[in-house]
Protein backbone atom coordinates (compact mmCIF):
# COMPACT_ATOMS: atom_id res chain seq x y z
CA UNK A 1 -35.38 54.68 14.82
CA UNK A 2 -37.99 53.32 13.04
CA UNK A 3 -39.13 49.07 12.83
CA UNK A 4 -38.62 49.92 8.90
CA UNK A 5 -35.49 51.03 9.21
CA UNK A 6 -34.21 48.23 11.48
CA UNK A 7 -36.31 45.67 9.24
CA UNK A 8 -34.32 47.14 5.94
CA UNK A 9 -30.95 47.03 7.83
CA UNK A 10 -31.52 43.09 8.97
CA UNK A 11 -32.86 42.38 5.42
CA UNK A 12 -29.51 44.07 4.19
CA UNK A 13 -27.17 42.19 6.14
CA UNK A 14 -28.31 38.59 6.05
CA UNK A 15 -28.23 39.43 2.05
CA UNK A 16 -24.59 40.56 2.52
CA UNK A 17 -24.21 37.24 4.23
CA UNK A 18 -26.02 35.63 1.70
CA UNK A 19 -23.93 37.00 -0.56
CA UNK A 20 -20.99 35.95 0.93
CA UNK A 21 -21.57 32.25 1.33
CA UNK A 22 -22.91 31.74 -2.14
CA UNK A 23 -19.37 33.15 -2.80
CA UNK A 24 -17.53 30.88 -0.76
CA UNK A 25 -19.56 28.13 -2.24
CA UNK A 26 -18.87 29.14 -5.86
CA UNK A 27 -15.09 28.36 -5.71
CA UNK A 28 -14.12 27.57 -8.58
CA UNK A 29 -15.62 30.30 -10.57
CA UNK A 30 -12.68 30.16 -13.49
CA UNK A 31 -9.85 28.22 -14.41
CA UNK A 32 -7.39 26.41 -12.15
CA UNK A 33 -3.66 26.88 -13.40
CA UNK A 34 -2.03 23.60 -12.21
CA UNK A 35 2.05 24.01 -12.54
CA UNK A 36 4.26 21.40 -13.53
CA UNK A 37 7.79 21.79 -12.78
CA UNK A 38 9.36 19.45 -15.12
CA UNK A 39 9.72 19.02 -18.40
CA UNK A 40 6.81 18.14 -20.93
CA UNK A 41 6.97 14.33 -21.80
CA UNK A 42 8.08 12.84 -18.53
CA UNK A 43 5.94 11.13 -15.76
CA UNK A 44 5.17 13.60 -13.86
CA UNK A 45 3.86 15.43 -16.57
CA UNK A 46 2.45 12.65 -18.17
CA UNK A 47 0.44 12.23 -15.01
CA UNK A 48 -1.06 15.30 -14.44
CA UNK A 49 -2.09 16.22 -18.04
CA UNK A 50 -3.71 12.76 -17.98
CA UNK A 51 -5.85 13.50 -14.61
CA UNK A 52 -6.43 17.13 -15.28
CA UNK A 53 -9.69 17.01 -17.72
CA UNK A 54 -11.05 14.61 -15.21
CA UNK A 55 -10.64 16.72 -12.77
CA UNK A 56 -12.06 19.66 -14.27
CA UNK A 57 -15.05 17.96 -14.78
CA UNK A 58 -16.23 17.57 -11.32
CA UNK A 59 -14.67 21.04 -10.45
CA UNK A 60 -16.87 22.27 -12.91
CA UNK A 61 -13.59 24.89 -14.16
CA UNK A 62 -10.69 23.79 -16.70
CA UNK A 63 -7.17 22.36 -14.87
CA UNK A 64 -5.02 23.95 -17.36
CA UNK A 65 -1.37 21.97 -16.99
CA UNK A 66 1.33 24.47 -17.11
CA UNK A 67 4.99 23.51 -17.18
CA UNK A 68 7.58 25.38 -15.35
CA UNK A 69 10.89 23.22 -15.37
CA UNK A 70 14.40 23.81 -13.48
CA UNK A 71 16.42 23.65 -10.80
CA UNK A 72 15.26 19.92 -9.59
CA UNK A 73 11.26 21.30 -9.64
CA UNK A 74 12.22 24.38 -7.36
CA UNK A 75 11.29 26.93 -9.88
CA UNK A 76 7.64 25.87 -10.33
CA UNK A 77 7.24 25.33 -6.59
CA UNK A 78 8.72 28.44 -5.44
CA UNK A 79 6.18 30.01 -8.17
CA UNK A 80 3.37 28.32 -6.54
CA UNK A 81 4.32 28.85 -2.73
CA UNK A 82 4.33 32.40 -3.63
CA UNK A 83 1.16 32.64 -5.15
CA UNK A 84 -2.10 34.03 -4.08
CA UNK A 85 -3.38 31.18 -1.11
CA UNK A 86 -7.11 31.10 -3.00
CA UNK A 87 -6.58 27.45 -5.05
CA UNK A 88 -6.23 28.97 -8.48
CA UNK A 89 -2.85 28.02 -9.15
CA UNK A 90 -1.40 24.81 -7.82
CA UNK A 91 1.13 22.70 -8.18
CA UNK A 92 1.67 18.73 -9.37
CA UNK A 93 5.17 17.66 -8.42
CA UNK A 94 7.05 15.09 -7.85
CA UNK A 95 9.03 13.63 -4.96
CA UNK A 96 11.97 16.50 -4.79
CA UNK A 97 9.09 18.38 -2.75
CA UNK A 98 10.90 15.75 -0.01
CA UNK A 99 14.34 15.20 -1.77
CA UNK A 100 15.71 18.96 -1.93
CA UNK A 101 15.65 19.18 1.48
CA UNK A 102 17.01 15.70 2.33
CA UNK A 103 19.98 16.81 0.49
CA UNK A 104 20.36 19.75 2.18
CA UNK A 105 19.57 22.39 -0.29
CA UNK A 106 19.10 25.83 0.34
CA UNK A 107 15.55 26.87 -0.40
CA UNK A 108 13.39 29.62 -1.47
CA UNK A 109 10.54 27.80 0.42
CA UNK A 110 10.18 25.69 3.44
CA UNK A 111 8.47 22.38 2.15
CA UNK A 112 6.34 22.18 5.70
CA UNK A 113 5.86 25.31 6.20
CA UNK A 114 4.95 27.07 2.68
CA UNK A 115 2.99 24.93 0.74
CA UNK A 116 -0.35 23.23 1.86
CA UNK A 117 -0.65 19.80 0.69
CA UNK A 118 -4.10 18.86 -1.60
CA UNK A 119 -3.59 14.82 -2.36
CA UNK A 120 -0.99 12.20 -3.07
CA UNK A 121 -2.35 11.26 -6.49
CA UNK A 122 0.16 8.05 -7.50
CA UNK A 123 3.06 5.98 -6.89
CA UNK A 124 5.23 3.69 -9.54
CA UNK A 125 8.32 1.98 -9.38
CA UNK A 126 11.69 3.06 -10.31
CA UNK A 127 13.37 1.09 -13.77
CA UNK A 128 16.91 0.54 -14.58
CA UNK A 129 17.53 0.87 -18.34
CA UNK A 130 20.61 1.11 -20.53
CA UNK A 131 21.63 1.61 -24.34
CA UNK A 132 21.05 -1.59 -26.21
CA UNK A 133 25.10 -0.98 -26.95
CA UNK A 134 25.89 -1.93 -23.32
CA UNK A 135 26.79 -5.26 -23.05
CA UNK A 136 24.24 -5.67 -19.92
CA UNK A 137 21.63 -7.28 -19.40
CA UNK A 138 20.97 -6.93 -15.71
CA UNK A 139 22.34 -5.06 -13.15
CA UNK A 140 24.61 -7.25 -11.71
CA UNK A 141 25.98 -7.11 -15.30
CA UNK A 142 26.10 -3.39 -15.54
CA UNK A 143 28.31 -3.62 -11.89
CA UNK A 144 30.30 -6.16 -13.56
CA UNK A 145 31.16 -4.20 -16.96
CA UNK A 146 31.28 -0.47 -15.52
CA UNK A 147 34.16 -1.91 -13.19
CA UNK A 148 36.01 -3.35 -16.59
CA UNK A 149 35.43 -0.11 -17.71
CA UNK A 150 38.05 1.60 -15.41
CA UNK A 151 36.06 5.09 -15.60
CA UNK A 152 33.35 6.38 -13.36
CA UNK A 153 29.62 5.03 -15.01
CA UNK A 154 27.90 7.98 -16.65
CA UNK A 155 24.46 7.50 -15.79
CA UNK A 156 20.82 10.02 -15.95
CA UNK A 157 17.60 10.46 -14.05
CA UNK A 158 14.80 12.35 -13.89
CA UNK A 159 16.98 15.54 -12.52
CA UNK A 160 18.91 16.89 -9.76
CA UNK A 161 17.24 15.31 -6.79
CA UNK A 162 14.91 12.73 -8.10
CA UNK A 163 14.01 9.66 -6.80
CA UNK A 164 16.34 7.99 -9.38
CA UNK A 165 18.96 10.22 -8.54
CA UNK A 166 19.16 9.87 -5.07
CA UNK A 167 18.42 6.00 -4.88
CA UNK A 168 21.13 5.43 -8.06
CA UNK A 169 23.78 7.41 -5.69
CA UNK A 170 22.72 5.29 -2.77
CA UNK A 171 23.31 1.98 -4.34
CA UNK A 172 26.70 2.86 -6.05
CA UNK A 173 28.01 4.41 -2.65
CA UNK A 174 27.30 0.69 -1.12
CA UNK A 175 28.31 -1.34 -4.15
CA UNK A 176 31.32 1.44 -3.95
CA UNK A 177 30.91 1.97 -7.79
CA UNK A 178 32.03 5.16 -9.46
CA UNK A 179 30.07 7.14 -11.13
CA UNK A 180 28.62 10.43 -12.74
CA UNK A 181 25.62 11.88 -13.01
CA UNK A 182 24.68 13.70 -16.05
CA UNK A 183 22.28 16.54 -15.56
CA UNK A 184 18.80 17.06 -17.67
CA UNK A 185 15.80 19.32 -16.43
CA UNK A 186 13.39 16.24 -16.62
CA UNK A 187 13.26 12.54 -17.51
CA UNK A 188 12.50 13.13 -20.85
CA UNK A 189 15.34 14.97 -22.51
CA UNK A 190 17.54 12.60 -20.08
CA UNK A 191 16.01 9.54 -21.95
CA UNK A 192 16.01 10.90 -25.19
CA UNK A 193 19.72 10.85 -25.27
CA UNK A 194 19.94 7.51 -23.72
CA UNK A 195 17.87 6.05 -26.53
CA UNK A 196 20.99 8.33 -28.58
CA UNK A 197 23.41 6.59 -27.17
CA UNK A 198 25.21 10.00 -25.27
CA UNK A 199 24.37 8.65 -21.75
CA UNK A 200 24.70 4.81 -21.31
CA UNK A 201 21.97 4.61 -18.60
CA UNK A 202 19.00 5.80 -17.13
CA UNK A 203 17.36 5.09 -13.63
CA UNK A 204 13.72 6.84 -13.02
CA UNK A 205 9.89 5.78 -12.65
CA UNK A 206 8.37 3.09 -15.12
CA UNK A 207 6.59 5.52 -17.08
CA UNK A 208 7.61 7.01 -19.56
CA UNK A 209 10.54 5.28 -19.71
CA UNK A 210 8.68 1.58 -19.67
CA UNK A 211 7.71 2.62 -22.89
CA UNK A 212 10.40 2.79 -24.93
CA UNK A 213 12.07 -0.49 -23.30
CA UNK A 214 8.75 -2.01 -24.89
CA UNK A 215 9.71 -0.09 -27.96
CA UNK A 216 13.10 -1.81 -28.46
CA UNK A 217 14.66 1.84 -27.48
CA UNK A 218 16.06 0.88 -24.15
CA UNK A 219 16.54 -2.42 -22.78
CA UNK A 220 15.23 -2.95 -19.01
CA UNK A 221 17.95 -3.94 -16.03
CA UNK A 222 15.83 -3.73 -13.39
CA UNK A 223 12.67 -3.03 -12.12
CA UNK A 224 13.08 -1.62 -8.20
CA UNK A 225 10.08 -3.01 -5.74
CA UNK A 226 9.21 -6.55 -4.69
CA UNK A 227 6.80 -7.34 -7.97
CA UNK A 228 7.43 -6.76 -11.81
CA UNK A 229 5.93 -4.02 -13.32
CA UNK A 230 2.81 -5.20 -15.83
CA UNK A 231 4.34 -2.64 -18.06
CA UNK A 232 7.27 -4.48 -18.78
CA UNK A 233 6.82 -7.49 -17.32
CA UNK A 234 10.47 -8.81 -18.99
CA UNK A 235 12.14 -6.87 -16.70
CA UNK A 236 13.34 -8.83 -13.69
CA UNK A 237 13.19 -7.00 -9.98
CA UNK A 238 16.51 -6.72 -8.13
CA UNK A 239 15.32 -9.28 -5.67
CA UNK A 240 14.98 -11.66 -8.56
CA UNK A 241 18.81 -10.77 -8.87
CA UNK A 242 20.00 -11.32 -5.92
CA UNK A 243 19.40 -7.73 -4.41
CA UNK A 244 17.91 -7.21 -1.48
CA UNK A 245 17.10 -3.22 -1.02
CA UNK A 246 14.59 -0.96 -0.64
CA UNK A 247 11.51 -0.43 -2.68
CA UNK A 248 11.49 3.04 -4.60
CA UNK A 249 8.48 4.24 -5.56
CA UNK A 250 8.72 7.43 -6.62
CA UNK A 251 5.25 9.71 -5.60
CA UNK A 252 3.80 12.39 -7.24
CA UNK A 253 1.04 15.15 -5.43
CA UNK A 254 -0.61 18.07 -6.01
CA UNK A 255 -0.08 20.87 -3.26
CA UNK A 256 -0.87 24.59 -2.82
CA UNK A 257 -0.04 27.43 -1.64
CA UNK A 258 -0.16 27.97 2.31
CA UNK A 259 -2.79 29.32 3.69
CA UNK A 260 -5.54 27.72 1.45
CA UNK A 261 -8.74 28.21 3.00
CA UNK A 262 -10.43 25.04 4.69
CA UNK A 263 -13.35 25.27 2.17
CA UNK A 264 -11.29 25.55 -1.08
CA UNK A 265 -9.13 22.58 0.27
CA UNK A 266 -11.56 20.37 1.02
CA UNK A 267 -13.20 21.08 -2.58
CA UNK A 268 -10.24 20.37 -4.12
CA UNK A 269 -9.11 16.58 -2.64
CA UNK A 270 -12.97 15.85 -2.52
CA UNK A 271 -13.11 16.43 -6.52
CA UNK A 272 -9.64 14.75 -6.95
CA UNK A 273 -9.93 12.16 -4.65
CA UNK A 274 -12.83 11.45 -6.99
CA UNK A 275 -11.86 11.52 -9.85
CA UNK A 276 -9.03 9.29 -9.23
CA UNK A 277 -11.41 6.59 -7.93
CA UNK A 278 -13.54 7.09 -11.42
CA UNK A 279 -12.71 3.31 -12.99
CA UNK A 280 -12.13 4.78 -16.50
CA UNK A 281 -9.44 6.73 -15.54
CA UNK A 282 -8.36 4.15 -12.91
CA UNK A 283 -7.53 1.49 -15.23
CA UNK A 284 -6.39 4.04 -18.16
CA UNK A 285 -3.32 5.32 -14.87
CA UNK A 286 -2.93 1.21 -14.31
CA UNK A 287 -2.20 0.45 -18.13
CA UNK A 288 0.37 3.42 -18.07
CA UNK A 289 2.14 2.15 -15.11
CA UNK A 290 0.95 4.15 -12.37
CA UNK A 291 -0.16 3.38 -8.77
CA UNK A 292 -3.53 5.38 -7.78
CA UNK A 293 -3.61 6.55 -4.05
CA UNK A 294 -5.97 9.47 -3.77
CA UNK A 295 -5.29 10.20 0.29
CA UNK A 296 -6.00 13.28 2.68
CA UNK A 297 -4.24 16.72 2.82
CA UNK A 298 -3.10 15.18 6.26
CA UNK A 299 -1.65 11.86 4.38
CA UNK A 300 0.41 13.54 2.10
CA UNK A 301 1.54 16.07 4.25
CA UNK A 302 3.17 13.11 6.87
CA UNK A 303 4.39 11.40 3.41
CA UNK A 304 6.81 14.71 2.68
CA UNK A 305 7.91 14.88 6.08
CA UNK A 306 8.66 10.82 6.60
CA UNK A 307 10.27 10.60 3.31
CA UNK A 308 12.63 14.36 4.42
CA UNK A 309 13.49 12.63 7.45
CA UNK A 310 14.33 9.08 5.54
CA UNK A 311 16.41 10.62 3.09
CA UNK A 312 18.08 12.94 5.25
CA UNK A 313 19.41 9.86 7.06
CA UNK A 314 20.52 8.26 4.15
CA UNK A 315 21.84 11.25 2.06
CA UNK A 316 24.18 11.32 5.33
CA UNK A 317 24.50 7.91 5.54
CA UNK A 318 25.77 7.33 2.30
CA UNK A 319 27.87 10.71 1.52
CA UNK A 320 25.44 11.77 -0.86
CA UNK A 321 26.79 14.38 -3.14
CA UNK A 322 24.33 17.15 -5.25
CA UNK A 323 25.52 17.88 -8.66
C-alpha cells in the first residue's frame, strides 16, 4: 500500500467529513413550513403570521404560515408529529397541545412523547365579551340575567378545548350556571357571529377579540388576570368584581416533530428566542395584546406537562364535559 494511496484516502475522508458538517451547519437550506391549526384571523394565527418574517430573517429561509384547522388543533398537530423529524415543518399552536389531554381525549399523538418542544413564544389574558343586545355589563350581570333567562347560556370560544372553553365550563360548574357551548373551528368564525348576534357571548384571549370591543362590536365583561389589559383598558378584571379566581392566560408555542436533531433545535429557539427579544417586534406583540416569553425547549416542555396535570385535576374536579 502505497503513502499516496493512504494520503488520498485521509484527504478523502476528512473531505467527506467536511462535507458533512458544512451540511449540518447549513440547516436551513429552504423554506420552513410552520402549521397553524386554527383558523385564519384568530390569535393564534394572528401571532404566528406576525413573528414569522422576523423569524425568517435570522434563519436566513422563509417561515411560510400554513393553516390546518379542526378537531380542537389535533389535525395540524397530528400532521406535524408525523412529519419528517428534520425542522422543516413545525407547528405554532395553542394551549389544547395541554387541554386535549386534560380532558381526556383520545389521541393520534402523545403530547410528551411525539412532539419536541422549540419555544413558548407568548401569553395574554382571557376576555369576557357579549352582544351589545345583552343587557350586561359585567359578569356578575351576565350570572344575574342568564338565570332570568330560565334556559342554559349559549356561549363560544376559541374551539373544543381552548383555554376559554375549559375555564368558561369551570366557572359555570362553580357558579352552577347552565349552559351550552356552541362549537366553531377557531375564535374567529366564533366571534364573527357574536358580533351577529347568533351566539350571545364569547370567552377567549384579548386578541383578536380586544379589537372589536374597541370597535363598538362587542362590549367587554371581563378581563381574566390580576391587571387590565392596555388593550381595552375599560374592561374591568373579575377581581375588580368581586371574583376571586384564577388567572388564564392562554399560551401559544411552536413545537416539532420528535426526534429533532440537537443542532436543528438549538438553531431554531436561538433564532426565535431572538427575534422575539428584537424591540420592534416586541412592542408591535405588546400593542396587539400579547405577552412575549421566548423560553427553552426544556421550559415549554414542563409548561405542557404542568398545565396537563392542572387541568386534568380540574376537568375532574369540576365534571368537565367535551362537546
Amino acid at each position: 500500500m502505497s503513502r499516496t494511496w493512504v494520503r488520498a484516502t485521509v484527504f478523502a475522508a476528512l473531505a467527506a467529513l467536511g462535507l458533512a458538517a458544512a451540511a449540518q451547519t447549513a440547516f436551513p437550506d429552504r423554506p420552513i413550513r410552520l402549521i397553524v391549526p386554527v383558523a385564519a384571523g384568530g390569535g393564534v394565527d394572528t401571532a404566528f403570521r406576525t413573528i414569522a418574517p422576523v423569524w425568517g430573517e435570522l434563519l436566513g429561509q422563509q417561515v411560510i404560515v400554513e393553516n390546518k384547522p379542526g378537531a380542537g388543533q389535533v389535525i395540524g398537530i397530528d400532521f406535524v408529529a408525523k412529519s419528517r423529524p428534520d425542522g422543516y415543518t413545525l407547528a405554532g399552536v395553542g394551549v389544547p397541545i395541554a387541554f386535549n389531554s386534560a380532558l381526556g381525549r383520545k389521541l393520534p399523538y402523545d403530547p410528551l412523547k411525539d412532539i419536541t418542544p422549540v419555544a413558548e413564544v407568548v401569553t395574554q389574558p382571557l376576555l369576557l365579551v357579549s352582544h351589545p343586545s345583552v343587557p350586561a355589563r359585567t359578569f356578575r350581570e351576565l350570572l344575574d340575567w342568564s338565570r332570568q333567562q330560565g334556559q342554559p347560556l349559549l356561549y363560544t370560544s376559541g374551539g373544543p378545548g381552548s383555554y376559554g372553553h375549559l375555564w368558561f365550563e369551570m366557572v359555570a360548574a362553580q357558579q352552577n350556571l347552565p349552559r351550552q357551548h356552541v362549537s366553531y373551528s377557531g375564535v374567529a368564525p366564533a366571534l364573527k357571529d357574536v358580533m351577529g348576534g347568533q351566539v350571545p357571548v364569547l370567552i377567549d384571549a384579548v386578541v383578536p377579540t380586544g379589537v372589536q370591543v374597541k370597535a363598538g362590536k362587542v362590549q367587554g365583561l371581563a378581563i381574566v388576570r390580576s391587571a387590565r389589559s392596555s388593550m381595552v383598558p375599560e374592561t374591568p378584571t373579575l377581581a375588580e368584581q368581586g371574583f376571586q379566581m384564577p388567572e388564564a392566560a392562554p399560551f401559544y408555542g411552536v413545537i416539532g416533530p420528535a426526534g429533532l436533531p440537537p443542532t436543528v433545535l438549538a438553531r431554531l429557539n436561538e433564532t426565535l428566542v431572538r427575534a422575539l427579544r428584537q424591540p420592534a417586534l416586541q412592542a408591535k406583540m405588546s400593542e396587539m395584546g400579547f405577552d412575549i416569553v421566548a423560553g427553552s425547549p426544556e421550559a415549554y416542555g414542563r409548561k405542557i406537562r404542568q398545565e396537563i396535570e392542572l387541568w386534568s385535576r380540574i376537568v375532574k374536579d369540576n365534571q368537565i364535559k367535551t362537546d
